[in-house]
Protein backbone atom coordinates (compact mmCIF):
# COMPACT_ATOMS: atom_id res chain seq x y z
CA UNK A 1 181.63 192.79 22.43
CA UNK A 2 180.22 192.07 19.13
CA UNK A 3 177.92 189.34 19.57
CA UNK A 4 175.41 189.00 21.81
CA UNK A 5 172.48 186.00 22.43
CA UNK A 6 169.13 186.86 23.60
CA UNK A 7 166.32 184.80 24.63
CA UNK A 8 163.06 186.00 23.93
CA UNK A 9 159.51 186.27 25.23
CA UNK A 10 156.16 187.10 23.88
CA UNK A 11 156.00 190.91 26.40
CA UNK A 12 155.61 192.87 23.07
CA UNK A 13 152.65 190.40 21.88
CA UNK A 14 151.12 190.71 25.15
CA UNK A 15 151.64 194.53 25.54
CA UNK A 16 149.83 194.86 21.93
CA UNK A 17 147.04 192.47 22.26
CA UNK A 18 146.36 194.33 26.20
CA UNK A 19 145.78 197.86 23.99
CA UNK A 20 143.90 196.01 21.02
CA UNK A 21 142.06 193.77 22.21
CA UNK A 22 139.78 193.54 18.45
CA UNK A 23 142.39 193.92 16.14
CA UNK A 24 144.25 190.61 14.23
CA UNK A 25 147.67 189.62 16.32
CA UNK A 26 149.95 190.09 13.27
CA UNK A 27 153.51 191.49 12.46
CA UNK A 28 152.18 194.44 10.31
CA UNK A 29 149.85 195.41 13.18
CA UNK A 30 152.24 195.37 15.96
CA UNK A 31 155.11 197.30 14.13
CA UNK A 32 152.56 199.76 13.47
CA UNK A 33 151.05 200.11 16.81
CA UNK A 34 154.78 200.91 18.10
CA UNK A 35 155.30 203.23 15.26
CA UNK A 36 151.93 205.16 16.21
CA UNK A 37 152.35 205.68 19.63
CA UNK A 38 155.70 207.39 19.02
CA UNK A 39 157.72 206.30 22.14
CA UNK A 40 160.92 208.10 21.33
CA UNK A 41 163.28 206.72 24.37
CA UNK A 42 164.08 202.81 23.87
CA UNK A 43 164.17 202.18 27.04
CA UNK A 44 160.80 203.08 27.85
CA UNK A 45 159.08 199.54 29.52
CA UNK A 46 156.38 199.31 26.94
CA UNK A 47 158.50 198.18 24.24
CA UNK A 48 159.09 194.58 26.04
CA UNK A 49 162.45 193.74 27.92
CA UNK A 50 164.03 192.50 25.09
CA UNK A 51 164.22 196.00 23.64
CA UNK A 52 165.12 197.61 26.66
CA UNK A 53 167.96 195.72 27.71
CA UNK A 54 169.70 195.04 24.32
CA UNK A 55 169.55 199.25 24.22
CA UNK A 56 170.81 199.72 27.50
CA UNK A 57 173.83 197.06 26.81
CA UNK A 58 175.00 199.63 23.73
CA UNK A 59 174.46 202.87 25.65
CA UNK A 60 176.61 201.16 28.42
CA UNK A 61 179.19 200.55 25.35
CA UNK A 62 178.90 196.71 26.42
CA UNK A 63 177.75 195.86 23.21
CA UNK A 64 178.76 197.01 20.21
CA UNK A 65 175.47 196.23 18.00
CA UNK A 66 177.22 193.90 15.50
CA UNK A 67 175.34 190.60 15.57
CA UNK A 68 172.21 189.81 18.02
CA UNK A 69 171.32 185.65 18.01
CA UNK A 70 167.65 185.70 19.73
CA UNK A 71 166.76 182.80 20.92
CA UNK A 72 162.59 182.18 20.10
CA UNK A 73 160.00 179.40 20.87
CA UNK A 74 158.84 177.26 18.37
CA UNK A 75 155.23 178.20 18.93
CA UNK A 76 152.88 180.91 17.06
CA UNK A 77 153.83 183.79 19.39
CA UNK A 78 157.19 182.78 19.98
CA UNK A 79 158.09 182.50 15.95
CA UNK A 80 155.78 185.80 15.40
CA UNK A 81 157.79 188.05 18.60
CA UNK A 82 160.92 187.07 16.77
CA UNK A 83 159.67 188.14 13.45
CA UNK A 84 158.48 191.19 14.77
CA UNK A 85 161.88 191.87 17.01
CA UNK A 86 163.89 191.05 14.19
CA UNK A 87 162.29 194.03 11.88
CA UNK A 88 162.34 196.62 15.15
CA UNK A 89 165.94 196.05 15.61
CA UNK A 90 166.89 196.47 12.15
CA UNK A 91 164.48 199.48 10.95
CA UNK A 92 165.65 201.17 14.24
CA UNK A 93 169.29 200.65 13.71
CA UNK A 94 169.94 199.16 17.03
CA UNK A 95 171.52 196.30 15.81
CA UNK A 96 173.38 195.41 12.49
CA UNK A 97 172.52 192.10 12.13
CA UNK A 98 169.68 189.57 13.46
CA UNK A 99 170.55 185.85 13.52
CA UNK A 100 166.96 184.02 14.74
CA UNK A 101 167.47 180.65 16.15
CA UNK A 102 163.61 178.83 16.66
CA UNK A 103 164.24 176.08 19.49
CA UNK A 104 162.20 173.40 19.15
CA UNK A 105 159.26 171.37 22.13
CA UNK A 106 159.95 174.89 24.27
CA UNK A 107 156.06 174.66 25.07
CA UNK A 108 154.58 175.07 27.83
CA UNK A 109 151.70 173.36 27.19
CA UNK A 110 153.68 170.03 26.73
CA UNK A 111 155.52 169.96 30.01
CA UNK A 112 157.21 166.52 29.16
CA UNK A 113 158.50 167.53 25.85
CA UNK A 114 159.69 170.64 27.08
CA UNK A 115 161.61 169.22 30.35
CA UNK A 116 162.94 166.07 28.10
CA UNK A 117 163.57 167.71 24.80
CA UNK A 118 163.06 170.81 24.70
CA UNK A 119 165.87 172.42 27.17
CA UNK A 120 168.36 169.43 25.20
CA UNK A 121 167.86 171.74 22.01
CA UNK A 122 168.34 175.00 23.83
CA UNK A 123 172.01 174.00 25.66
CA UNK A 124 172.55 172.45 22.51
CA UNK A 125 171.78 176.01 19.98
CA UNK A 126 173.90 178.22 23.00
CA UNK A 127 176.96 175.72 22.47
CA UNK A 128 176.72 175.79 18.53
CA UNK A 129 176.64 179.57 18.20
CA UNK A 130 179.16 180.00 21.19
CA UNK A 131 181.62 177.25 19.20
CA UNK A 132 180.45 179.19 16.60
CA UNK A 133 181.57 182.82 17.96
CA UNK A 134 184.82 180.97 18.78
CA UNK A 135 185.65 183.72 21.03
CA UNK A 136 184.30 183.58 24.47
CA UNK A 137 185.47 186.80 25.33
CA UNK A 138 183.24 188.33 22.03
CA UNK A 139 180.30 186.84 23.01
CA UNK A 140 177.68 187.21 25.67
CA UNK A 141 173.75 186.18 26.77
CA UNK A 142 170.89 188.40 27.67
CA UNK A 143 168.69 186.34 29.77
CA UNK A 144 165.27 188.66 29.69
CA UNK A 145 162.65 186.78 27.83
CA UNK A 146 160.93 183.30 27.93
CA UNK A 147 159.96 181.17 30.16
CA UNK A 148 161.91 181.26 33.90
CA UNK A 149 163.27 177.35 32.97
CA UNK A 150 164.74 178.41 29.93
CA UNK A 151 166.35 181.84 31.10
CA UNK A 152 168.04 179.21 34.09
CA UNK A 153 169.51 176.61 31.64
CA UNK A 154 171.12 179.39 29.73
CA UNK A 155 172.47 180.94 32.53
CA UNK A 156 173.35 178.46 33.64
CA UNK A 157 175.30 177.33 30.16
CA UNK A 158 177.08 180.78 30.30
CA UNK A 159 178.73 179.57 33.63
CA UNK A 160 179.59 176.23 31.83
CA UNK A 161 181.47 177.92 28.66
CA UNK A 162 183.12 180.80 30.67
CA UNK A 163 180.98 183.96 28.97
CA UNK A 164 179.33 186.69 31.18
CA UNK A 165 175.33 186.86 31.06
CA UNK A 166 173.03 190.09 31.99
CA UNK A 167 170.29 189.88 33.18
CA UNK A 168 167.06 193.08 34.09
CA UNK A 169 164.93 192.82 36.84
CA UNK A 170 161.70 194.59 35.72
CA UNK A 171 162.28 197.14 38.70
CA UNK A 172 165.60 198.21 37.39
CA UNK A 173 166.68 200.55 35.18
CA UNK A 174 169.78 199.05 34.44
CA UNK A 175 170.92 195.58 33.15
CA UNK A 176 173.26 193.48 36.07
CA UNK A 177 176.14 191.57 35.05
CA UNK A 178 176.89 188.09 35.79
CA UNK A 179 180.52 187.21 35.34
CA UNK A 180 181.20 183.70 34.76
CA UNK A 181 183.20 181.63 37.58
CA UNK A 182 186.72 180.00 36.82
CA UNK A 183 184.87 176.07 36.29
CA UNK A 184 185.01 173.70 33.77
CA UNK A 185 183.42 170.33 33.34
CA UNK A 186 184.73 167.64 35.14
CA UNK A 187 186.23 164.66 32.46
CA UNK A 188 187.62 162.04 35.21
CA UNK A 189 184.19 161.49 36.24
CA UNK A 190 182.60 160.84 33.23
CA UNK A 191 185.80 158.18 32.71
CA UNK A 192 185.22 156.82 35.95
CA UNK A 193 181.36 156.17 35.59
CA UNK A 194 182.04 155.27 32.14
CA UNK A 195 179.48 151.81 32.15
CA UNK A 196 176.41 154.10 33.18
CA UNK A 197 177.19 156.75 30.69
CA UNK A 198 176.88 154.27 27.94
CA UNK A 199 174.10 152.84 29.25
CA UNK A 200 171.99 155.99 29.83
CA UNK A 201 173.13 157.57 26.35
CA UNK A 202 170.83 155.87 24.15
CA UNK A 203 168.23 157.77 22.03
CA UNK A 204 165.79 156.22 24.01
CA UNK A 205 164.68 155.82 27.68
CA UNK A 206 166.13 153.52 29.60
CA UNK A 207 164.44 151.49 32.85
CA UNK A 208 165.46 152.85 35.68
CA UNK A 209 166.13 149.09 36.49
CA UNK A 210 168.94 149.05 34.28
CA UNK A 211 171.19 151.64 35.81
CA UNK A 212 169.68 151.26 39.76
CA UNK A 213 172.54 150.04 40.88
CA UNK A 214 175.18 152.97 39.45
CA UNK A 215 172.67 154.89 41.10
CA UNK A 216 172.88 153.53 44.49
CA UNK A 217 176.64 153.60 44.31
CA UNK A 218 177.15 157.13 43.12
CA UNK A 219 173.92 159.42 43.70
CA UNK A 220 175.27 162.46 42.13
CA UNK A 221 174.83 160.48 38.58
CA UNK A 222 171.04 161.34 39.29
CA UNK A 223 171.58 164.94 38.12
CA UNK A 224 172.37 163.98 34.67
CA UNK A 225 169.30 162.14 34.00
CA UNK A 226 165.43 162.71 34.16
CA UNK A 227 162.51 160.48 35.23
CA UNK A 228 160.02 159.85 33.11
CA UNK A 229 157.01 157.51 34.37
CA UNK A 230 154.65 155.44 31.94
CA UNK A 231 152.32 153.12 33.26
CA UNK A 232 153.78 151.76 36.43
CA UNK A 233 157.67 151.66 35.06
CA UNK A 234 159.97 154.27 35.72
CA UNK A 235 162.52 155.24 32.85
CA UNK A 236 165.42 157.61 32.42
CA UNK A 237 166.55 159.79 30.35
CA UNK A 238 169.84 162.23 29.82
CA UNK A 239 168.91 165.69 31.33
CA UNK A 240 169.76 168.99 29.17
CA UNK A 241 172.87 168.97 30.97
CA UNK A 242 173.76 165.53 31.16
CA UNK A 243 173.02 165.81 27.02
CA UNK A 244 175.66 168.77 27.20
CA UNK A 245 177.82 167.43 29.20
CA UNK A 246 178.26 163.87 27.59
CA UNK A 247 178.64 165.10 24.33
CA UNK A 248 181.04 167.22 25.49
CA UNK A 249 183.50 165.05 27.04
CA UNK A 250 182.64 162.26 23.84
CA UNK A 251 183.62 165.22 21.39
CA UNK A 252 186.84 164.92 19.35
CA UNK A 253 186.11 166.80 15.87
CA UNK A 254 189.16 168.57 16.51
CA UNK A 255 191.33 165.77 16.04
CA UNK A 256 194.68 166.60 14.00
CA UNK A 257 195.18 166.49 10.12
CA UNK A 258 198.45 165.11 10.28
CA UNK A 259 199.64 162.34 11.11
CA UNK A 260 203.61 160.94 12.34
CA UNK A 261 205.74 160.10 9.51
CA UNK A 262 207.88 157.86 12.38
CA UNK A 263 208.14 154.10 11.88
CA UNK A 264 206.54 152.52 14.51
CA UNK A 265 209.31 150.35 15.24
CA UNK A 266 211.38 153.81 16.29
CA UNK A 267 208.72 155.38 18.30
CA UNK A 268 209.17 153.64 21.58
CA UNK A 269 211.72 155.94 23.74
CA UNK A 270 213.37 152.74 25.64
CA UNK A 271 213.42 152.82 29.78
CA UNK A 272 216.39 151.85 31.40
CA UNK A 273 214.30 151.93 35.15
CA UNK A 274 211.34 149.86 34.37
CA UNK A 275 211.58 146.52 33.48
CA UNK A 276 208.47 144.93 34.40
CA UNK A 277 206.27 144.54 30.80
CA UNK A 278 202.76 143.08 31.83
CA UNK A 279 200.40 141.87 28.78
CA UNK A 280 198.38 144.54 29.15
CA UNK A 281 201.55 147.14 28.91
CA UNK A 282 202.88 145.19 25.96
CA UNK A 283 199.45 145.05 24.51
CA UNK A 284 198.55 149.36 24.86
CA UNK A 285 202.34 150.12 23.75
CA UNK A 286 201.69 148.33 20.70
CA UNK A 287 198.22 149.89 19.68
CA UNK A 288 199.67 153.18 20.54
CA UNK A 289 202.99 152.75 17.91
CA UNK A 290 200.17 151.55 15.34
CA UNK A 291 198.38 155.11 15.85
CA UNK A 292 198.79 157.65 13.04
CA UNK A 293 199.11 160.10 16.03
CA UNK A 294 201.58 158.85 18.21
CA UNK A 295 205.08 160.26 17.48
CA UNK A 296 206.89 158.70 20.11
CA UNK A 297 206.05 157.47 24.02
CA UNK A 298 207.90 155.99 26.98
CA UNK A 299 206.91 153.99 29.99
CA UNK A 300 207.96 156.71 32.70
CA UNK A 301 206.85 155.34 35.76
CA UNK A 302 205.32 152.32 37.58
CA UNK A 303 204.78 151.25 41.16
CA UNK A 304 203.39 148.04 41.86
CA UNK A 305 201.55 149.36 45.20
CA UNK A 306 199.84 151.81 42.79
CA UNK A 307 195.68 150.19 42.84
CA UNK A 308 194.01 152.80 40.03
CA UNK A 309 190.70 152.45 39.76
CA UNK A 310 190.69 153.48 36.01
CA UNK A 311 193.02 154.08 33.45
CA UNK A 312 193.03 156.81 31.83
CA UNK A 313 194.59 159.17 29.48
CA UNK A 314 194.96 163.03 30.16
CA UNK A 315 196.79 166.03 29.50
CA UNK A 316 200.20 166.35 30.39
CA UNK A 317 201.05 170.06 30.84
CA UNK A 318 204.34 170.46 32.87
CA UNK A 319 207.44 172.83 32.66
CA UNK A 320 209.96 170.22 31.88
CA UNK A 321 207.80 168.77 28.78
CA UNK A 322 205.75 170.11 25.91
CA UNK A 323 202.18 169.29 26.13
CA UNK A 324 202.15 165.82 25.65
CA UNK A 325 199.45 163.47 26.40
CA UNK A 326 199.84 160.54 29.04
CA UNK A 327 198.22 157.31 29.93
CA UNK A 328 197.96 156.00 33.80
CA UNK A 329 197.32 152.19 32.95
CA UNK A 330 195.72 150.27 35.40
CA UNK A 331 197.22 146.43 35.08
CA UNK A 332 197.41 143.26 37.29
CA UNK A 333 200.67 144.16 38.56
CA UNK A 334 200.29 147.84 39.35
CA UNK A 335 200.01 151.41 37.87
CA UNK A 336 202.14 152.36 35.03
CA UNK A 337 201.90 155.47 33.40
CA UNK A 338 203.17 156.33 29.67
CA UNK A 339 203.97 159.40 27.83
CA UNK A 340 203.07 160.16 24.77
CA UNK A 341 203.70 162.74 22.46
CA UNK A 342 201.83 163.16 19.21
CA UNK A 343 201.36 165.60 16.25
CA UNK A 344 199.20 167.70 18.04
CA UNK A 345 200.09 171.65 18.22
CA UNK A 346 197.27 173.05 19.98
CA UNK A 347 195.24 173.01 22.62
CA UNK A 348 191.95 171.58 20.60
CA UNK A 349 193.93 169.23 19.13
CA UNK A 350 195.58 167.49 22.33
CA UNK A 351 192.11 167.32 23.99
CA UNK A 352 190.42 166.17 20.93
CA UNK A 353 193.15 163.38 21.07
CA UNK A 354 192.95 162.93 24.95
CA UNK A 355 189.03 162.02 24.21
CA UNK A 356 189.95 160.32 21.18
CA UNK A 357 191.73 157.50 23.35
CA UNK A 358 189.60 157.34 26.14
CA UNK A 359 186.84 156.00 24.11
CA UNK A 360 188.81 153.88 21.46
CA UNK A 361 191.97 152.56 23.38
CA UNK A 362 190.34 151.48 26.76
């Protein structure tokens, strides 16, 4: 593995300023108090566990030495520890590269900040450089430094994007590996709690007022948001993960640079089965010949018993068909559903596309 993330904590401050206690807290001073006391073996504990584990990840061959991303606070200590990692790992040769990534309201002294904006910035700077990496089996976190908040959400957003972590226990020699679980994030819910999703994803609070009654209905919608109390109103806003996870589902950058070269009065494949044509079938078929995307579609199925309580277009993967897109359409007179295929050729594409229609065709 040739890139690895590492969050990072002020141990190698506070292991300098516990031996110097009248000496000026600055990079020169702490390089040199390392160099001085001549610890030969890496791993010793008094270099700080950032050290430790990155060198026991390449003597374990887990980690090649390539390109190192720490993560840092945006405070005095936390900007100065990454300076002052950043020049160990170099002059040392233990890495090749350092890539230093300050995250922003990570302050403990501003609990608010750091609950409501803080942790938003971090999940935010993991899923840029993992995107980034664009290999999830080339990439990796080292959860050892910072604050025990921070070390969870990036764990945690490991499990989310499918890359191991490690993690040390400061009783262990050794680093442990976490191995991410087989999950991904669930789209169909976001679709069908759509109305409180654009409600809640507003720059700024919202009353709690506003959204009580999504609430009520579905109480797992709570762990995407956080409470924040002034005077005697309660507002919300999006959690770290509820920021992830929205503009996750919401992101189609990867939408396709071509486009059909089909007239749109050839792309509908006729069906001989289904006759019924409600307005609002009539209505989506035509939008969808107007799209640049759309090669060709056809009404495949419909059963008037059918009650959906969204509609709703997804990723058709199947052994008769290419990967096509379809579209379960929720109408007065029952469920139809519609496939669609388009000039999409990969997988980024057609799920760029999927979320492309979800959010400008229903």
């Amino acid at each position: 593995m040739d890139n690895l993330i590492i969050t990072v904590g002020t141990s190698l401050i506070e292991n300098y300023i516990a031996h110097n206690h009248n000496k000026d807290i600055t990079k020169e001073n702490i390089l040199h108090y390392y160099e001085k006391e001549r610890i030969e073996d890496l791993r010793d504990k008094r270099f700080g566990s950032e050290i430790v584990s990155v060198e026991n990840l390449r003597e374990k061959g887990i980690f090649s030495g390539k390109r190192l991303y720490m993560i840092n606070h945006d405070t005095v200590n936390g900007k100065l520890a990454g300076e002052v990692l950043e020049e160990f790992f170099i002059k040392k040769g233990i890495v090749q590269e350092v890539i230093r990534k300050s995250i922003s309201k990570v302050d403990k002294r501003h609990p608010v900040a750091f609950r409501t904006e803080g942790l938003k910035n971090l999940v935010e700077e993991i899923g840029n450089i993992v995107e980034q990496v664009a290999n999830k089996y080339n990439v990796a976190v080292c959860t050892v430094g910072g604050y025990t908040a921070e070390i969870f959400m990036v764990s945690l957003m490991a499990q989310i994007l499918g890359i191991k972590s490690y993690f040390m226990f400061r009783e262990f020699e050794d680093v442990t590996e976490i191995p991410p679980l087989p999950i991904k994030l669930d789209y169909n819910y976001y679709l069908e709690n759509k109305e409180f999703f654009n409600i809640i994803a507003t720059t700024k609070p919202v009353e709690k007022s506003a959204v009580e009654k999504y609430l009520k209905q579905e109480v797992e919608l709570s762990y995407f948001v956080e409470e924040i109390k002034k005077e005697d109103k309660t507002y919300l806003t999006l959690s770290a993960i509820g920021y992830y996870y929205l503009k996750t589902v919401k992101s189609s950058h990867n939408l396709p640079r071509r486009t059909s070269n089909i007239n749109i009065s050839d792309k509908e494949i006729p069906s001989c089965s289904i006759t019924a044509r409600p307005p609002e079938l009539e209505e989506m078929i035509k939008m969808l010949k107007a799209s640049p995307y759309v090669n060709k579609l056809k009404v495949v199925f419909y059963n008037p018993n059918r009650r959906l309580k969204v509609s709703k277009f997804f990723i058709l993967d199947s052994d008769d068909f290419e990967s096509a897109l379809a579209l379960e359409l929720k109408t007065s007179v029952g469920g139809f559903r519609i496939d669609i295929y388009t000039v999409a050729t990969t997988k980024k594409e057609h799920e760029s596309l999927m979320i492309y229609f979800n959010e400008n065709f229903l």
